[in-house]
PDB file of N, CA and C in Angstrom:
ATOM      1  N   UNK A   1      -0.997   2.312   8.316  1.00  0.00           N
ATOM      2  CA  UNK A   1      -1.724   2.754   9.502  1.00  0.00           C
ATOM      3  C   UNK A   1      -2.683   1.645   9.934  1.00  0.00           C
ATOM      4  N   UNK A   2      -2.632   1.385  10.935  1.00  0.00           N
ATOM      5  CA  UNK A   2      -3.497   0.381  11.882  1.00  0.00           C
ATOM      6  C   UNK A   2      -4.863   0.809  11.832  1.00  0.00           C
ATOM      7  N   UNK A   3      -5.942  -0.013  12.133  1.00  0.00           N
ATOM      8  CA  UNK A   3      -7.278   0.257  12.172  1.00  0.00           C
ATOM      9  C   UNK A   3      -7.188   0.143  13.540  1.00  0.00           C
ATOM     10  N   UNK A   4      -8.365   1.294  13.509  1.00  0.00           N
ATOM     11  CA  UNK A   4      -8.531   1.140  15.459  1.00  0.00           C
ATOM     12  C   UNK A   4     -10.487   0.510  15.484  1.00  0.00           C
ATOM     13  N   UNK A   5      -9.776  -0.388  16.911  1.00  0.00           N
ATOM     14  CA  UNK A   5     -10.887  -1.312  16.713  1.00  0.00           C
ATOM     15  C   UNK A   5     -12.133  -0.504  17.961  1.00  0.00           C
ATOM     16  N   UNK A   6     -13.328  -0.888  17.433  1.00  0.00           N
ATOM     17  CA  UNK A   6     -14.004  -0.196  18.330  1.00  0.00           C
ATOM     18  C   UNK A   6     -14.438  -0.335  19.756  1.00  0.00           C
ATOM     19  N   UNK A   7     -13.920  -1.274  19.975  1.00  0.00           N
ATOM     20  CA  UNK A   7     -13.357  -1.300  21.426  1.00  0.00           C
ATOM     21  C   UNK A   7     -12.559   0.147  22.318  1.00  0.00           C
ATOM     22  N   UNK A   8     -11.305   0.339  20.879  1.00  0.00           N
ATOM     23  CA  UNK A   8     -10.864   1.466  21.463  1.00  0.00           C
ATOM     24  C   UNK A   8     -11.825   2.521  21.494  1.00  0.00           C
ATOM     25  N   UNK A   9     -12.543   3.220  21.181  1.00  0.00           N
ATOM     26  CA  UNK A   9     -13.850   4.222  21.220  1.00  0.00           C
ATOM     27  C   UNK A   9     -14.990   4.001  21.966  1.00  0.00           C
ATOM     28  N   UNK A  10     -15.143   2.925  22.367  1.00  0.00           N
ATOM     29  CA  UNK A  10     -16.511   2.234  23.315  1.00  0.00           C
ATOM     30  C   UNK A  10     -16.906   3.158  24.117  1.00  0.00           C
ATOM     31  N   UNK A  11     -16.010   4.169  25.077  1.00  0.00           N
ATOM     32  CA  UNK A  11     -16.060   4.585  26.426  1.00  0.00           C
ATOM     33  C   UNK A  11     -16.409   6.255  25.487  1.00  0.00           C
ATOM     34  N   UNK A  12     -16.058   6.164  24.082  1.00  0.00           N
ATOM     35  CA  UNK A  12     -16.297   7.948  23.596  1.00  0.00           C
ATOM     36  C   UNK A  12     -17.806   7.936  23.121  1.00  0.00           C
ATOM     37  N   UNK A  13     -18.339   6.687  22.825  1.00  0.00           N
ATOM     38  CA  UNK A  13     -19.765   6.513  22.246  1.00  0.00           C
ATOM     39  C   UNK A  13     -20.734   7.700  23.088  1.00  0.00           C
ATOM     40  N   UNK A  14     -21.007   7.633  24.127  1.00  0.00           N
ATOM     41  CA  UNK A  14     -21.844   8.560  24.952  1.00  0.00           C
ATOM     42  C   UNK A  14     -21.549   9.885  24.479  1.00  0.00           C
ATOM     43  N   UNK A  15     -20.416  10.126  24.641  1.00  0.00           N
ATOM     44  CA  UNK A  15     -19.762  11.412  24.737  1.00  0.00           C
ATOM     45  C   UNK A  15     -19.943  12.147  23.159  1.00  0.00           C
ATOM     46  N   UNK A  16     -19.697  10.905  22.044  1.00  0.00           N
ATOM     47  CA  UNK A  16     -20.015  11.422  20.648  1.00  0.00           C
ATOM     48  C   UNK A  16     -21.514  11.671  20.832  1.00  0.00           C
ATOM     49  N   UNK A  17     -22.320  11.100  21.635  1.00  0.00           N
ATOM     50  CA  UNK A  17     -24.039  11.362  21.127  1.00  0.00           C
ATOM     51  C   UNK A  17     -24.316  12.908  21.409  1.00  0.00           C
ATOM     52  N   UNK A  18     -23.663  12.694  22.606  1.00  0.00           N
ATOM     53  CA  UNK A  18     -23.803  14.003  23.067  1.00  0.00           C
ATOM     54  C   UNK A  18     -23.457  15.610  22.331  1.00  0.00           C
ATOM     55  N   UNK A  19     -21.970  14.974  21.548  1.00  0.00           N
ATOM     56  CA  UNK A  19     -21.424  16.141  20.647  1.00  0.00           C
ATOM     57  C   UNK A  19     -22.943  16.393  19.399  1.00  0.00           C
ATOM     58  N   UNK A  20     -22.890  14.977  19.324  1.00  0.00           N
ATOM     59  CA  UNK A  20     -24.082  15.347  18.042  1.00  0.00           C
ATOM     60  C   UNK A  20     -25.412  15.676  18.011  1.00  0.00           C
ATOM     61  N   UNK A  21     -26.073  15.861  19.400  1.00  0.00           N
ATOM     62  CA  UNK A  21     -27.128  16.430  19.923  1.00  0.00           C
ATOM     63  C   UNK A  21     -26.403  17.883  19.714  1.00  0.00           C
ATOM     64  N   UNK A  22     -25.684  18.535  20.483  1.00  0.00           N
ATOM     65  CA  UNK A  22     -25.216  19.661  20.380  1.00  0.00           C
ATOM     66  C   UNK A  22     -25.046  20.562  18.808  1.00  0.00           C
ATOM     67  N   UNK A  23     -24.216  19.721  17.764  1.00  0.00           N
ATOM     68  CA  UNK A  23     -24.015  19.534  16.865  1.00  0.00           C
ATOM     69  C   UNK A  23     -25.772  20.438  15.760  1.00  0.00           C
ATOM     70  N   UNK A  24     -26.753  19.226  16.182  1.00  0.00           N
ATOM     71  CA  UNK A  24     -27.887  19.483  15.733  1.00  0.00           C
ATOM     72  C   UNK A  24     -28.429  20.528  16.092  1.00  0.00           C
ATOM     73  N   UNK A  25     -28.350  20.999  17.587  1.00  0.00           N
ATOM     74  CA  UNK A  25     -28.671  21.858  18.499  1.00  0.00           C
ATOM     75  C   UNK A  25     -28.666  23.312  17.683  1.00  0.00           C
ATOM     76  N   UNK A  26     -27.400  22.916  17.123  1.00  0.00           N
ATOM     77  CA  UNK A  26     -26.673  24.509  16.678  1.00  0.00           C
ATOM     78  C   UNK A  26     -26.628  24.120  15.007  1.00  0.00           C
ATOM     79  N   UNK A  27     -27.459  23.742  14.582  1.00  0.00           N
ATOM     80  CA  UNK A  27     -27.634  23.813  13.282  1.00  0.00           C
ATOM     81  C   UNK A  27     -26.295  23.247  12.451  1.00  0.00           C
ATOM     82  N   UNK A  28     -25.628  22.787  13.271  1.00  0.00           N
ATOM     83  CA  UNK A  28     -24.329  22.168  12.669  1.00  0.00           C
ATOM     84  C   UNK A  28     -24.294  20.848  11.687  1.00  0.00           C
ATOM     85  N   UNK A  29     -23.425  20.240  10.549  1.00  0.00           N
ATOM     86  CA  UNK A  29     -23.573  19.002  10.022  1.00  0.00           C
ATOM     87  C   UNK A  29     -22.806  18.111  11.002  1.00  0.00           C
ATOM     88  N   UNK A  30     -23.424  17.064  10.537  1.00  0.00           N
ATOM     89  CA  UNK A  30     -22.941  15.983  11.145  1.00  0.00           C
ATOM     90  C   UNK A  30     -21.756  15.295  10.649  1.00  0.00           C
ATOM     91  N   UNK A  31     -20.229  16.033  11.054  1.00  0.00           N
ATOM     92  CA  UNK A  31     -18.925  15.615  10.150  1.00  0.00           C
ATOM     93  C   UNK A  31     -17.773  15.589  11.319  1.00  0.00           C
ATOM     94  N   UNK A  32     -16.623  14.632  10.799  1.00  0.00           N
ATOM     95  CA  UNK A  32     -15.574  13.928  11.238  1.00  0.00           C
ATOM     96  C   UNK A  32     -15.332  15.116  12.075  1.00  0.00           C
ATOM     97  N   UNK A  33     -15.281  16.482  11.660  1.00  0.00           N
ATOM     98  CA  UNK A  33     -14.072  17.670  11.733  1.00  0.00           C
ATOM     99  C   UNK A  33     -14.884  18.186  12.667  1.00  0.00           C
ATOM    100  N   UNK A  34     -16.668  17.922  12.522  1.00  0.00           N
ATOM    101  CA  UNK A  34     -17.507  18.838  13.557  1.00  0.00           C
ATOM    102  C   UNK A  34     -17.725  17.998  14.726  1.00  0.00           C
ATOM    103  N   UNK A  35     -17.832  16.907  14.483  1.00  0.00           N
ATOM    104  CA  UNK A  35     -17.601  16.261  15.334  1.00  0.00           C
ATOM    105  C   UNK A  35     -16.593  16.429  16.886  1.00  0.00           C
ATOM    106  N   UNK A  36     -15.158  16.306  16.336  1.00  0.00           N
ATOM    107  CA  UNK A  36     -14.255  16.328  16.944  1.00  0.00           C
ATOM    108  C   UNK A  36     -14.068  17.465  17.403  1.00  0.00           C
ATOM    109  N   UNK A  37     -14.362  18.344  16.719  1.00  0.00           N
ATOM    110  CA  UNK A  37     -13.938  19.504  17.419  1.00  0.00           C
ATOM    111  C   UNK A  37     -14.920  19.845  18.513  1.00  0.00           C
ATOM    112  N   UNK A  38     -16.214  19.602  18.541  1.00  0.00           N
ATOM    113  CA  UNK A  38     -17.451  19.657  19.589  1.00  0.00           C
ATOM    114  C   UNK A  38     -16.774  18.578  20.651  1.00  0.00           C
ATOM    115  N   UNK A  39     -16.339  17.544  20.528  1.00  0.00           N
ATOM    116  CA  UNK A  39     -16.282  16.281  21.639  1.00  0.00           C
ATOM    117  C   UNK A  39     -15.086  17.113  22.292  1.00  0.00           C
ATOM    118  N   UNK A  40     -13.844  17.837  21.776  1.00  0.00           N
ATOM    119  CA  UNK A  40     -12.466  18.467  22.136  1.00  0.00           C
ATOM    120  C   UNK A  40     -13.673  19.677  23.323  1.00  0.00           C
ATOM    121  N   UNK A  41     -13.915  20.447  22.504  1.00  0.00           N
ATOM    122  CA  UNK A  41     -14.645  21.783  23.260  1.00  0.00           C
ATOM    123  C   UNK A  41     -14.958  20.877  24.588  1.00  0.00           C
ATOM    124  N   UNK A  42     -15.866  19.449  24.978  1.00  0.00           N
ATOM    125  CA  UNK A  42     -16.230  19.017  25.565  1.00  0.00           C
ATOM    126  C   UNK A  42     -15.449  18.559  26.486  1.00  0.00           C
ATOM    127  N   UNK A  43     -13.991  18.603  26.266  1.00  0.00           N
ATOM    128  CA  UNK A  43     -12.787  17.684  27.493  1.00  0.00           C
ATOM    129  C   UNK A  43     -12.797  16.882  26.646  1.00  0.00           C
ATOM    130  N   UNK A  44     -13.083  15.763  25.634  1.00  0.00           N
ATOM    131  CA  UNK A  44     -12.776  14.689  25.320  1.00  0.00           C
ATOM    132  C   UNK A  44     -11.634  14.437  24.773  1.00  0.00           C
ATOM    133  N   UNK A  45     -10.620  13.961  24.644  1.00  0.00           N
ATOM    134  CA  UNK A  45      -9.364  14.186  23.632  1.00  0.00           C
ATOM    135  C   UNK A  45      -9.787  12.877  22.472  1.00  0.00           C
ATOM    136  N   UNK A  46     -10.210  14.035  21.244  1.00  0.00           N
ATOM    137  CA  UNK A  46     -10.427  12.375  20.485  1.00  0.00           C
ATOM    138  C   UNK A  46      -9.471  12.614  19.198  1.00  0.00           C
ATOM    139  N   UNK A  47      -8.284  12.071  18.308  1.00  0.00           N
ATOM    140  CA  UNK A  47      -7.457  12.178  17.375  1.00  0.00           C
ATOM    141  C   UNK A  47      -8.856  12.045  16.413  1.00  0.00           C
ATOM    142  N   UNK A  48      -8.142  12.345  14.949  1.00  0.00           N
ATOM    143  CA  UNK A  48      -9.483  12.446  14.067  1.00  0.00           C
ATOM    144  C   UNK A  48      -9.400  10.830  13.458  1.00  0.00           C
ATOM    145  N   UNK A  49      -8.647  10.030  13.769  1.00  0.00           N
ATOM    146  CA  UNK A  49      -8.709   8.208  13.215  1.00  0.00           C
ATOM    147  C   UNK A  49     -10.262   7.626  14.463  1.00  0.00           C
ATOM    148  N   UNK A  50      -9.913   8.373  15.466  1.00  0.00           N
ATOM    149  CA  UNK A  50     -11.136   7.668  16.194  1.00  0.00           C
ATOM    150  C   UNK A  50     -11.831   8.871  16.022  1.00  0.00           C
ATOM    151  N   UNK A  51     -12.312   9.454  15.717  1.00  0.00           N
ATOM    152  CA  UNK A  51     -13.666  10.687  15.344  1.00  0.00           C
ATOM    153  C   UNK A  51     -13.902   9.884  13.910  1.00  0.00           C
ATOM    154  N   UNK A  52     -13.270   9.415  13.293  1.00  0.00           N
ATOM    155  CA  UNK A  52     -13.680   8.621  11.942  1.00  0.00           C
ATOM    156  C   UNK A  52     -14.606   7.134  12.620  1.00  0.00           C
ATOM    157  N   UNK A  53     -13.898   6.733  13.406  1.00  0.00           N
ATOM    158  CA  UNK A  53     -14.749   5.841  14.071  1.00  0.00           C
ATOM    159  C   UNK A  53     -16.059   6.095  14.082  1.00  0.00           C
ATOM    160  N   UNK A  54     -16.206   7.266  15.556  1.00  0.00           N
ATOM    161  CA  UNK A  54     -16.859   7.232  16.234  1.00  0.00           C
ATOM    162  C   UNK A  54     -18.471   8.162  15.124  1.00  0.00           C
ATOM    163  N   UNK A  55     -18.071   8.468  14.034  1.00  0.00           N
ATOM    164  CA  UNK A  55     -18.800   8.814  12.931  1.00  0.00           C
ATOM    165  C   UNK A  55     -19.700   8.190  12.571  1.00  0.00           C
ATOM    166  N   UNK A  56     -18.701   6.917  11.924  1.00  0.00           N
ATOM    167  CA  UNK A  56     -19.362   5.711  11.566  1.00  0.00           C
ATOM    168  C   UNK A  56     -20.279   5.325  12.439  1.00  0.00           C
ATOM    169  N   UNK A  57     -19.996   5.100  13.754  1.00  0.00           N
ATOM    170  CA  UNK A  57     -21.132   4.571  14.516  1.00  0.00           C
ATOM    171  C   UNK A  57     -22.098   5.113  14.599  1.00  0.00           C
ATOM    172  N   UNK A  58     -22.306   6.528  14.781  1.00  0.00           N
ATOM    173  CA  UNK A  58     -22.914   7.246  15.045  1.00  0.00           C
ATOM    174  C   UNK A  58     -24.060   7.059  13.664  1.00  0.00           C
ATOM    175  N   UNK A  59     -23.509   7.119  12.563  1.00  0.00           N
ATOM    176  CA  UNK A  59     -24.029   7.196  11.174  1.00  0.00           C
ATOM    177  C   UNK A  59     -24.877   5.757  11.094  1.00  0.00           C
ATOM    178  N   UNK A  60     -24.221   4.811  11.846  1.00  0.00           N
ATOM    179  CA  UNK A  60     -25.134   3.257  11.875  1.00  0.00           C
ATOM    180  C   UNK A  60     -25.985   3.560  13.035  1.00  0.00           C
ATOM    181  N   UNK A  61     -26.227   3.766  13.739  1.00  0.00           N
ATOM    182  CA  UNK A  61     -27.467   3.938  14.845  1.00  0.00           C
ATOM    183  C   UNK A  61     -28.385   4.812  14.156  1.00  0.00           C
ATOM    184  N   UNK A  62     -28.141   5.600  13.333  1.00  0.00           N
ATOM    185  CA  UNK A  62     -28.827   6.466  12.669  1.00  0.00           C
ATOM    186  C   UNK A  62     -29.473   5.797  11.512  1.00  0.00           C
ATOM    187  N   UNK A  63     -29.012   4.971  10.793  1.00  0.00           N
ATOM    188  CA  UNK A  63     -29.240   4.207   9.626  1.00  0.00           C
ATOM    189  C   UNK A  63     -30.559   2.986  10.337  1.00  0.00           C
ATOM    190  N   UNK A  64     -30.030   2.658  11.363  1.00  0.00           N
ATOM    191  CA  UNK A  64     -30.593   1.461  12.097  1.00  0.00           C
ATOM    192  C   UNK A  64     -31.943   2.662  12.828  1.00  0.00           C
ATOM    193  N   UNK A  65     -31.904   3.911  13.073  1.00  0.00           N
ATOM    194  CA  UNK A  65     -33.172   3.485  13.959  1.00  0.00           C
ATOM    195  C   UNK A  65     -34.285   4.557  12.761  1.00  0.00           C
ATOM    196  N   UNK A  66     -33.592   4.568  11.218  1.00  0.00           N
ATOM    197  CA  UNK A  66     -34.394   4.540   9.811  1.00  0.00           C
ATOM    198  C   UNK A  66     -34.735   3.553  10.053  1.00  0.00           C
ATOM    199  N   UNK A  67     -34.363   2.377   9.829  1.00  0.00           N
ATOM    200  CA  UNK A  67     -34.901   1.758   8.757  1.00  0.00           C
ATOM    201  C   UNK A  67     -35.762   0.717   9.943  1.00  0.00           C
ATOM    202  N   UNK A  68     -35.438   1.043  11.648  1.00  0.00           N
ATOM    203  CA  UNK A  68     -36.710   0.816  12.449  1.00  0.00           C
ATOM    204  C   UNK A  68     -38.085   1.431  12.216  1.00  0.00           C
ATOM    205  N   UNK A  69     -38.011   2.239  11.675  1.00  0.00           N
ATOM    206  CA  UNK A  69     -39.317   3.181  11.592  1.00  0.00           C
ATOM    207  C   UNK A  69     -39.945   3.030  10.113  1.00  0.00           C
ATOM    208  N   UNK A  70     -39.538   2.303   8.972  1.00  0.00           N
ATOM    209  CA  UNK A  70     -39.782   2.062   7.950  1.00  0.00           C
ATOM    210  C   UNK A  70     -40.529   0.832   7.947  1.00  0.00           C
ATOM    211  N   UNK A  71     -42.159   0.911   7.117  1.00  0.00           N
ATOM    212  CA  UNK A  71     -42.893  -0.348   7.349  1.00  0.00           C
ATOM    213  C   UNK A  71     -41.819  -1.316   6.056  1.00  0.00           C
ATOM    214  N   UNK A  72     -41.604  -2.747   6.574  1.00  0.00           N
ATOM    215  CA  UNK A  72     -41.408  -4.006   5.306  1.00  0.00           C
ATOM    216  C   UNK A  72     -42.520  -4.364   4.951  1.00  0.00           C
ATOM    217  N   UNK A  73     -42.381  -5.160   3.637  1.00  0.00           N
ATOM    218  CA  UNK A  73     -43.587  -5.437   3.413  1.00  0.00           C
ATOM    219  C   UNK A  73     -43.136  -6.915   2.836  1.00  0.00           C
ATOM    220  N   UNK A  74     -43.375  -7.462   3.255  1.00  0.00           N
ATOM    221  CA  UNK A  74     -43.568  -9.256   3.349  1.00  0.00           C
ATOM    222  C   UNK A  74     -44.345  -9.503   2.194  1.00  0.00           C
ATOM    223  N   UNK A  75     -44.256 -11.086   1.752  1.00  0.00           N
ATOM    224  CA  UNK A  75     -45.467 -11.500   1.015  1.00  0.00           C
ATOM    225  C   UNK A  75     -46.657 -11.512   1.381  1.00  0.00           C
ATOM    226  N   UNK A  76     -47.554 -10.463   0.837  1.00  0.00           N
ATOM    227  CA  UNK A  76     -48.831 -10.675   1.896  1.00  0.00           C
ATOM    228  C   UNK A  76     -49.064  -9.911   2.910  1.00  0.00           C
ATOM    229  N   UNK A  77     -48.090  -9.128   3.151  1.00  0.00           N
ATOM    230  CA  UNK A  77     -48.669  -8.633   4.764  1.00  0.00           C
ATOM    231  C   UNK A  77     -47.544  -7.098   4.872  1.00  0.00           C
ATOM    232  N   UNK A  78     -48.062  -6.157   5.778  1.00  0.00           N
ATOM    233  CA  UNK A  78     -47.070  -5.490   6.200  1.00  0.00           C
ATOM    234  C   UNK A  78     -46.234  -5.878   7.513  1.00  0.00           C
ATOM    235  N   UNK A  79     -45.044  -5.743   7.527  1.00  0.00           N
ATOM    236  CA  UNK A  79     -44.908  -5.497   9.623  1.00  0.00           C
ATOM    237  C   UNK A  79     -44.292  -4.440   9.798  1.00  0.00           C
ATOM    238  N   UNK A  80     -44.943  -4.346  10.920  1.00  0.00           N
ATOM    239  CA  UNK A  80     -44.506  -2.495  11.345  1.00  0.00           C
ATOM    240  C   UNK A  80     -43.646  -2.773  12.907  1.00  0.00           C
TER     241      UNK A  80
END
């Protein structure tokens, strides 16, 4: 099986934020299966190889805007 590159998913990115606002909305986890099936309910047609994608990304913007909000601490100094 081919990897799908994220190019192919670029145009579902919005559309996944959106599932996963909803997702949260309704007390739901944040998974491949809940995913997809929220973006489907939505019109989106997404197979579950790109809902695996579009996971991942979702899971790195999430990771990334942790570890924005986390002070480093340098030699010497904090930066925030």
């Amino acid at each position: 099986m081919a990897a799908v590159d994220i190019r192919a998913v670029a145009h579902l990115v919005l559309a996944a934020r959106a599932a996963r606002a909803t997702l949260a909305a309704n007390a739901r986890s944040l998974s491949r299966d809940n995913l997809a099936h929220a973006m489907r309910e939505d019109g989106h047609g997404v197979s579950n190889e790109r809902a695996s994608l579009l996971l991942k990304i979702l899971k790195a913007e999430q990771d990334a805007i942790t570890l924005g909000s986390v002070p480093v601490q340098g030699p010497g100094k904090v930066v925030r």
